[in-house]
N, C-alpha and C. Protein backbone atom coordinates (compact mmCIF):
# COMPACT_ATOMS: atom_id res chain seq x y z
N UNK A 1 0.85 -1.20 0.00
CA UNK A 1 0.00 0.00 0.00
C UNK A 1 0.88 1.24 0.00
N UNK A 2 0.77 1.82 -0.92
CA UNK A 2 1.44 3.29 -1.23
C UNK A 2 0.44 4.63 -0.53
N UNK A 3 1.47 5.20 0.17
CA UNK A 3 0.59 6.50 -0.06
C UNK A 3 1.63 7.70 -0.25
N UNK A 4 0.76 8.48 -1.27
CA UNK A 4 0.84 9.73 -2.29
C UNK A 4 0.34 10.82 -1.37
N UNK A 5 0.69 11.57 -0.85
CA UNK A 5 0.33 12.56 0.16
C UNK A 5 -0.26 13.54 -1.10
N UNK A 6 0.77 13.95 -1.79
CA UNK A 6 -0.09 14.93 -2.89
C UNK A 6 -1.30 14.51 -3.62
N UNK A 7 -1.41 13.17 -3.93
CA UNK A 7 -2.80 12.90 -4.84
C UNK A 7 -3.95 12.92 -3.98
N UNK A 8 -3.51 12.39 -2.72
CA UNK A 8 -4.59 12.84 -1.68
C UNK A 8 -5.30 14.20 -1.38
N UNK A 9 -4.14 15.19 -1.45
CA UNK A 9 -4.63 16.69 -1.09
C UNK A 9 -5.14 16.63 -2.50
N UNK A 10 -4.78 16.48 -3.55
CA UNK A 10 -6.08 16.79 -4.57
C UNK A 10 -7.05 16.48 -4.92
N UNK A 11 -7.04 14.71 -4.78
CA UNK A 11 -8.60 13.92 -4.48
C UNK A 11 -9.09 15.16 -3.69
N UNK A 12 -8.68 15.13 -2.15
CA UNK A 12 -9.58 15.83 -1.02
C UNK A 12 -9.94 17.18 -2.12
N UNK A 13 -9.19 17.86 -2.81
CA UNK A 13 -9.68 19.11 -3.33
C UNK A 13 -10.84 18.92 -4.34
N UNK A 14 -10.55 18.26 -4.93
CA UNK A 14 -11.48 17.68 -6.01
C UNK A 14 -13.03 17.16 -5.70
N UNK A 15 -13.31 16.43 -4.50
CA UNK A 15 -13.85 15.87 -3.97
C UNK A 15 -15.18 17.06 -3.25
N UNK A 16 -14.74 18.21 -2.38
CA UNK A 16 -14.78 18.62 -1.74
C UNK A 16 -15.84 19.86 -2.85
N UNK A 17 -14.87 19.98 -3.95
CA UNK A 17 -15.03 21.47 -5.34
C UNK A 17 -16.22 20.54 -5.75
N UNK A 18 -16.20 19.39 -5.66
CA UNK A 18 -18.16 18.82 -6.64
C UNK A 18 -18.99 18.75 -5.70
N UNK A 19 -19.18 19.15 -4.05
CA UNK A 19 -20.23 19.58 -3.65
C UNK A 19 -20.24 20.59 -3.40
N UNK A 20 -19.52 21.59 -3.52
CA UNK A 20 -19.70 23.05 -2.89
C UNK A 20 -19.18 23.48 -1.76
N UNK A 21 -18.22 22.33 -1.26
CA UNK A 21 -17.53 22.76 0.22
C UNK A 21 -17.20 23.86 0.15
N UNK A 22 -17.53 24.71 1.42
CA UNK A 22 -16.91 26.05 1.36
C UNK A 22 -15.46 25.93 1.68
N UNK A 23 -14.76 24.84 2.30
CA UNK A 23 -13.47 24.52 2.20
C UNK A 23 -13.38 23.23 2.72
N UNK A 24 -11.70 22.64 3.05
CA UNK A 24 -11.73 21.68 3.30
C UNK A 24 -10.27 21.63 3.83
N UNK A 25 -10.54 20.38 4.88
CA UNK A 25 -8.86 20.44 5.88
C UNK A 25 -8.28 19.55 5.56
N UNK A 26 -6.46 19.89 5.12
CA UNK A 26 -5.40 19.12 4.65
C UNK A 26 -4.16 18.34 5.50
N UNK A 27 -3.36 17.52 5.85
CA UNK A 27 -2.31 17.59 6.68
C UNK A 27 -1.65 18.54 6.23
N UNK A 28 -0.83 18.71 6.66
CA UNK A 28 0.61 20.25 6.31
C UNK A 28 1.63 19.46 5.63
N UNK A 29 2.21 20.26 4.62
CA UNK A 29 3.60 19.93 4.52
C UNK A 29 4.02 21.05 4.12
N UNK A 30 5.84 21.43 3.61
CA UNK A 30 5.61 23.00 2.79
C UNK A 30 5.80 22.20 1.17
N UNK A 31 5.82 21.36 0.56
CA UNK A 31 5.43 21.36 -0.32
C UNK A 31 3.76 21.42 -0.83
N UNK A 32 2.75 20.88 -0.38
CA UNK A 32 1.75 21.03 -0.02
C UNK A 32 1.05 22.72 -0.23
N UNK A 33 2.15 23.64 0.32
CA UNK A 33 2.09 24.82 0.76
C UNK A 33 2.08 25.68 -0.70
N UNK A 34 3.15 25.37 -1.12
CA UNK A 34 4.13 25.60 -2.26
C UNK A 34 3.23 25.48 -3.43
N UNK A 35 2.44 24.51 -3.33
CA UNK A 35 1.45 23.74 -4.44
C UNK A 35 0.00 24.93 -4.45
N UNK A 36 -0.65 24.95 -3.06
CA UNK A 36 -1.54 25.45 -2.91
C UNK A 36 -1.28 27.22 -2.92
N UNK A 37 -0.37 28.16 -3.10
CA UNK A 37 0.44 28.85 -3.14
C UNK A 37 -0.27 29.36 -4.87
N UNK A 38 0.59 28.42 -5.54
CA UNK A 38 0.11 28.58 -7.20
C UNK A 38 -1.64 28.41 -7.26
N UNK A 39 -2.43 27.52 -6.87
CA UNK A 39 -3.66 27.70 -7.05
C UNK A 39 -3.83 28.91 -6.70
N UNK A 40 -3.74 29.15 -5.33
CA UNK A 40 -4.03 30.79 -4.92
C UNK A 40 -3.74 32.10 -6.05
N UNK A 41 -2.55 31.93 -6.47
CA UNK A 41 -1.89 33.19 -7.18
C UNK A 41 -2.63 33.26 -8.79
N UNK A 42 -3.04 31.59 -9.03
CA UNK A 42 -3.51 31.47 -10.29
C UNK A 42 -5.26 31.57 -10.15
N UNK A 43 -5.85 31.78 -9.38
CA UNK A 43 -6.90 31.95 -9.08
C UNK A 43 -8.17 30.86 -8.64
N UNK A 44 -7.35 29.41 -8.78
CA UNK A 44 -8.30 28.48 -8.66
C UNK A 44 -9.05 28.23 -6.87
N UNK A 45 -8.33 28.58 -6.03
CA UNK A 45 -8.64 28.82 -4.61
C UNK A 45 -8.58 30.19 -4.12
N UNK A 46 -9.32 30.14 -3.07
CA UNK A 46 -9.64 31.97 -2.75
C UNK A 46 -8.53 32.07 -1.73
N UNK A 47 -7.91 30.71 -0.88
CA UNK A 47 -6.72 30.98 0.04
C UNK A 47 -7.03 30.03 0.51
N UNK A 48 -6.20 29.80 1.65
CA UNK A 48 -5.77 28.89 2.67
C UNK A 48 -5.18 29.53 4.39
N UNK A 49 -5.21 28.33 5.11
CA UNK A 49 -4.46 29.13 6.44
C UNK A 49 -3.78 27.93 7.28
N UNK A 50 -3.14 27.96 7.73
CA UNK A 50 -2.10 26.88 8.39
C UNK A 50 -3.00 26.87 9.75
N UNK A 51 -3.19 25.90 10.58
CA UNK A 51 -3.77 25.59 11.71
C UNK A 51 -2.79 24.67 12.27
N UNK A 52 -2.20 25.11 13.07
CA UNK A 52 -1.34 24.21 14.61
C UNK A 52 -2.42 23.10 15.15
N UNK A 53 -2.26 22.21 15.06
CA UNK A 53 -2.62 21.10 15.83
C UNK A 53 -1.70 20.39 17.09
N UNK A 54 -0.79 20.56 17.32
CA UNK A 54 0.36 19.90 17.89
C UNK A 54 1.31 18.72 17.15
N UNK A 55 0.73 18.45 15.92
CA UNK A 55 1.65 17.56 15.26
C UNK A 55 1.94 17.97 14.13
N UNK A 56 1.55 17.80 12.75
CA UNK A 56 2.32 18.34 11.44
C UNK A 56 1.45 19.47 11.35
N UNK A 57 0.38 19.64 11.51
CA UNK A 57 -0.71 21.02 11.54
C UNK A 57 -1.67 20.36 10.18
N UNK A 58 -2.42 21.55 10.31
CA UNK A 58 -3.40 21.39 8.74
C UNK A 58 -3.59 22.67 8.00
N UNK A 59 -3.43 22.27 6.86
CA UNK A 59 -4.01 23.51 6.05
C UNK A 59 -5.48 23.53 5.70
N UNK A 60 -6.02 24.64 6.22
CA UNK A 60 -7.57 24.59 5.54
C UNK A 60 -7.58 25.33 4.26
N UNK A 61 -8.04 24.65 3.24
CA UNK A 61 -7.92 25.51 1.78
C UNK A 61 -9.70 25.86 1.41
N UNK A 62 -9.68 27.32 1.27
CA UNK A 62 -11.03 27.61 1.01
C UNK A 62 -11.34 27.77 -0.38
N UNK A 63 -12.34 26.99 -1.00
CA UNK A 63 -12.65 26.37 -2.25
C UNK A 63 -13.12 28.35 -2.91
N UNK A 64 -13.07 27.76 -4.33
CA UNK A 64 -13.64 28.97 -4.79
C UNK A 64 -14.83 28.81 -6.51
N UNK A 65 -15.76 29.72 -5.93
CA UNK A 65 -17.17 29.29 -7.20
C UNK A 65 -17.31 30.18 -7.98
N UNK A 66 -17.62 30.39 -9.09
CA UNK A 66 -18.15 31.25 -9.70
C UNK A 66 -19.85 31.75 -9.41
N UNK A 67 -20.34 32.71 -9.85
CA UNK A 67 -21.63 33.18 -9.66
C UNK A 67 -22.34 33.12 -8.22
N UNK A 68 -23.41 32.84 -8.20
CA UNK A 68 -24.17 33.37 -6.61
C UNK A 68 -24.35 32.10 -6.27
N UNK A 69 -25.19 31.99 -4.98
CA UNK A 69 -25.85 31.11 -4.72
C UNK A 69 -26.30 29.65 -5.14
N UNK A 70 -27.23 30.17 -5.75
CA UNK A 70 -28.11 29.27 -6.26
C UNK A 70 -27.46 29.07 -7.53
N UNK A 71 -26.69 29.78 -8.77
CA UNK A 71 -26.56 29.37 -9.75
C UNK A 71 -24.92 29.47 -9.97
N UNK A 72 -24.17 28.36 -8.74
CA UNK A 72 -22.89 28.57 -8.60
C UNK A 72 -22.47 27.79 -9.88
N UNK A 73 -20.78 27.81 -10.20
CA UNK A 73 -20.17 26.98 -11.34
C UNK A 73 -18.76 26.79 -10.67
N UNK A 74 -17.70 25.96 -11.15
CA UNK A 74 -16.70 25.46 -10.15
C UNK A 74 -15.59 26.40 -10.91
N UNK A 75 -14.71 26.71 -10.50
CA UNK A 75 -13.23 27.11 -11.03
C UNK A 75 -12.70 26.75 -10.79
N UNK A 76 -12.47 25.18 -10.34
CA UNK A 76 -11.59 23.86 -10.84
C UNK A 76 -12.25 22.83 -11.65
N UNK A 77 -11.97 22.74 -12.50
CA UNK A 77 -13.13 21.84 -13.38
C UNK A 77 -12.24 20.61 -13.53
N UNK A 78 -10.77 20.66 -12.94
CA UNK A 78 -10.54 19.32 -13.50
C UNK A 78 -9.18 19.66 -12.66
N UNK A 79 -8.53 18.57 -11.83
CA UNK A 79 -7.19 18.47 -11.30
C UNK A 79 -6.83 16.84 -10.93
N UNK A 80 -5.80 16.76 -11.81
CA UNK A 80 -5.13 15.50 -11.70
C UNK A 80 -3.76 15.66 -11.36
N UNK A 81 -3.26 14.39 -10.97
CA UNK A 81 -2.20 13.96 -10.44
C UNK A 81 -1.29 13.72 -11.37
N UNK A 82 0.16 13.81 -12.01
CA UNK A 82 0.41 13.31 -13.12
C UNK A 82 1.70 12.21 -12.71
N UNK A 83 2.60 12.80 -12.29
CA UNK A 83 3.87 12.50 -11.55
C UNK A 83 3.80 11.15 -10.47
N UNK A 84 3.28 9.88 -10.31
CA UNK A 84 3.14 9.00 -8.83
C UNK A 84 4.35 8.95 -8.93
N UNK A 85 4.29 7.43 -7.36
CA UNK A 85 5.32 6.76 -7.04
C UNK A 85 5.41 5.29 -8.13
N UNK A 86 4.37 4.94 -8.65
CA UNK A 86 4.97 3.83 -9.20
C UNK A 86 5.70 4.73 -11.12
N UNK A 87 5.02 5.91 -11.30
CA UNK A 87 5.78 6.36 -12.26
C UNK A 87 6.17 8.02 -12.55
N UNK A 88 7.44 8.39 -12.40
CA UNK A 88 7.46 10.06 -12.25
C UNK A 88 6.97 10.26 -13.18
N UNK A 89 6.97 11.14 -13.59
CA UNK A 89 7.21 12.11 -15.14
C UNK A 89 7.84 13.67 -15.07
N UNK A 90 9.14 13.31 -15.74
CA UNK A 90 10.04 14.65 -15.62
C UNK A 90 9.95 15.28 -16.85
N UNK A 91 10.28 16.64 -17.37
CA UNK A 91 10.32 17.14 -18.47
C UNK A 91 11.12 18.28 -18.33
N UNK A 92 12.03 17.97 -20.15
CA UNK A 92 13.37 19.20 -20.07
C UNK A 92 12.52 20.69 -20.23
N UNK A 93 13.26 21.56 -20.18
CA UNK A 93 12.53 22.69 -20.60
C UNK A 93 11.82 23.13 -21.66
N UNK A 94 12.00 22.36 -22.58
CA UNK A 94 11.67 21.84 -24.26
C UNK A 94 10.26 21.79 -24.21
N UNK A 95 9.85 20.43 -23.05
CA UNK A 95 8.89 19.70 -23.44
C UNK A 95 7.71 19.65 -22.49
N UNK A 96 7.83 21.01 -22.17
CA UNK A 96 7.14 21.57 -20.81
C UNK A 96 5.50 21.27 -21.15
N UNK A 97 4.71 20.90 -20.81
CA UNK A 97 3.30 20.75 -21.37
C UNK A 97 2.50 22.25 -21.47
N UNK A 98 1.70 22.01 -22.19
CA UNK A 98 0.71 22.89 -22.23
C UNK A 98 -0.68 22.63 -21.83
N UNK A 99 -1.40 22.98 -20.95
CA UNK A 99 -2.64 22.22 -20.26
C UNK A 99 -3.97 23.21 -20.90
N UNK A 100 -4.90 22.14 -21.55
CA UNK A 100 -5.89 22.80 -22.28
C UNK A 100 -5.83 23.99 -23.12
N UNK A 101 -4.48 23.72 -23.71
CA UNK A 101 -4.36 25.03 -24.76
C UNK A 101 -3.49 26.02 -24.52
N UNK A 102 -3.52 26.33 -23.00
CA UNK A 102 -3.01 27.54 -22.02
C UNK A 102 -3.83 27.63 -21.21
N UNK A 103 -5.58 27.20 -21.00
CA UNK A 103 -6.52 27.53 -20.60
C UNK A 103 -6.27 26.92 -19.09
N UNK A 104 -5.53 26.35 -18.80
CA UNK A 104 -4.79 25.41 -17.45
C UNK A 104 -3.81 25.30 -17.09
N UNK A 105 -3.28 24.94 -16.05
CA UNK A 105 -1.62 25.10 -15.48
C UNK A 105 -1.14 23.81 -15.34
N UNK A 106 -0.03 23.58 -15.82
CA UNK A 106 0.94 22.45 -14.93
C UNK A 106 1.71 22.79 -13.93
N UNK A 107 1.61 21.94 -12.58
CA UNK A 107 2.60 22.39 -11.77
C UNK A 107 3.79 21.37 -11.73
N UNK A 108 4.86 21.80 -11.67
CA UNK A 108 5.79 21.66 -11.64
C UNK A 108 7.26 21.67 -10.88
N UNK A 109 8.09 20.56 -9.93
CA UNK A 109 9.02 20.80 -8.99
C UNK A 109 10.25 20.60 -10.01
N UNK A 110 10.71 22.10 -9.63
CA UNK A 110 12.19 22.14 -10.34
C UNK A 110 13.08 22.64 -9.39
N UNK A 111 14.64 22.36 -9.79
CA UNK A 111 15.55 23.22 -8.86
C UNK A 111 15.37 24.48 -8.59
N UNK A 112 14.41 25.65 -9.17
CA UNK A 112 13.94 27.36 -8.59
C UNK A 112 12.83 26.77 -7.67
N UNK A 113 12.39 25.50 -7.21
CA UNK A 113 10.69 25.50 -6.57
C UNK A 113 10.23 25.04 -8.00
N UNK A 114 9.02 25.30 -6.69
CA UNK A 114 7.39 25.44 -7.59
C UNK A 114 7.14 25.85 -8.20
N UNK A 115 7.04 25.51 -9.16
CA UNK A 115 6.36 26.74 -10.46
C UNK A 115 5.35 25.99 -11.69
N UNK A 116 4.80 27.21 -12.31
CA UNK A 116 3.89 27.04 -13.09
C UNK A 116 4.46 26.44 -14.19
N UNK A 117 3.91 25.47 -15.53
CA UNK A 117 4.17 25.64 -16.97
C UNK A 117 5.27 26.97 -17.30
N UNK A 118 4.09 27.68 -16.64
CA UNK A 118 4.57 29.17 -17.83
C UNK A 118 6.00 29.83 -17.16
N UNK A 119 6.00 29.69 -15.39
CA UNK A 119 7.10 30.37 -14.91
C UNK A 119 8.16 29.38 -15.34
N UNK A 120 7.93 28.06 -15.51
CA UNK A 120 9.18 27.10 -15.91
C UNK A 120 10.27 27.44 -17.13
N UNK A 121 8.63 28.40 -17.96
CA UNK A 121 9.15 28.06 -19.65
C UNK A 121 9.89 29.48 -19.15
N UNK A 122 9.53 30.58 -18.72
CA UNK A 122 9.84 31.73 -18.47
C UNK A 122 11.36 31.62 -18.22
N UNK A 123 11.56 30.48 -16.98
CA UNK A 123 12.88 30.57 -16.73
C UNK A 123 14.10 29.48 -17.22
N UNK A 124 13.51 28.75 -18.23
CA UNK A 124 14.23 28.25 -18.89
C UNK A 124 14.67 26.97 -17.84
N UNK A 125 13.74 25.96 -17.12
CA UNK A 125 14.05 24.92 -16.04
C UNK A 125 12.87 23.74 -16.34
N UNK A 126 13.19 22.42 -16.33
CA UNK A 126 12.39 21.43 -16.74
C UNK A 126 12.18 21.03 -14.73
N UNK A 127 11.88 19.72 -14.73
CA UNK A 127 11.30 19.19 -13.74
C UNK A 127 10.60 18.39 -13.87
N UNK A 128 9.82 17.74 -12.28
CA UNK A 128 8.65 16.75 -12.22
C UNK A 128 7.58 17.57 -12.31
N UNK A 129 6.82 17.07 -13.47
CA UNK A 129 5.35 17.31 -13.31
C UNK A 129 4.67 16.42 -12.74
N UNK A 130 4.22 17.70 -11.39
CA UNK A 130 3.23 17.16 -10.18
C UNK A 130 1.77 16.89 -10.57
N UNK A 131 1.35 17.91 -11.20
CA UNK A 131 0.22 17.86 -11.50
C UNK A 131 -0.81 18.69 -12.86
N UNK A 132 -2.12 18.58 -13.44
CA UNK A 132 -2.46 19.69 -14.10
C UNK A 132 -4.28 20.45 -13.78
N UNK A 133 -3.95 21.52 -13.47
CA UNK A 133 -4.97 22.15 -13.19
C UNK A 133 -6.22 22.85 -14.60
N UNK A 134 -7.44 22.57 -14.53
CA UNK A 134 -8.01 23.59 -14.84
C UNK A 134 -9.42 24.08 -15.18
């Protein structure tokens, strides 16, 4: 039995974005952090906040909807895992993906951090692709 700490925090995100959770609580890590960081900046979550528990802590990440009430729509429509443990997937700076056109992000762990598709291509650095948002 494997466990994927990251595919988990995105199941849980994923999971959470198809009923309307107004948020939902994560274990901590700072990659975790790092990850949820880019949703924030890229607009797919409205934020997050670290909560002390006495052991690794939790992040609560607060989901984010389009429109009102009654006639909400999701602004994550789709987040997968790409990178496991039974198979990475690395890519040179070349062969950086493009997610739905541009219309979506890949995230990505390179020697600068975390970064987007676009900050990767920006800075000329390949890496593991963690995941793709959009």
């Amino acid at each position: 039995m494997w466990s994927d700490p990251i595919a988990d925090m995105l199941t849980r995100i994923r999971n959470a974005n198809l009923v309307f959770k107004e948020y939902v609580d994560i274990p901590a890590s700072n990659l975790k952090k790092a990850i949820l960081d880019i949703l924030e900046k890229e607009g797919f979550i409205k934020g997050y906040k670290y909560i002390e528990d006495g052991r690794q802590g939790i992040l609560r990440v607060y989901l984010k909807y389009k429109g009102d009430r009654r006639n909400r729509h999701h602004v994550i429509n789709g987040i997968v895992r790409v990178s496991h443990a039974g198979r990475r997937v690395y890519v040179s700076k070349d062969e950086i993906p493009r997610v739905k056109n541009g219309l979506g992000i890949a995230i990505l762990t390179t020697s600068k951090g975390v970064l987007t598709d676009k900050e990767a291509r920006e800075l000329g650095v390949g890496g593991e692709v963690i995941a793709y948002v959009w």
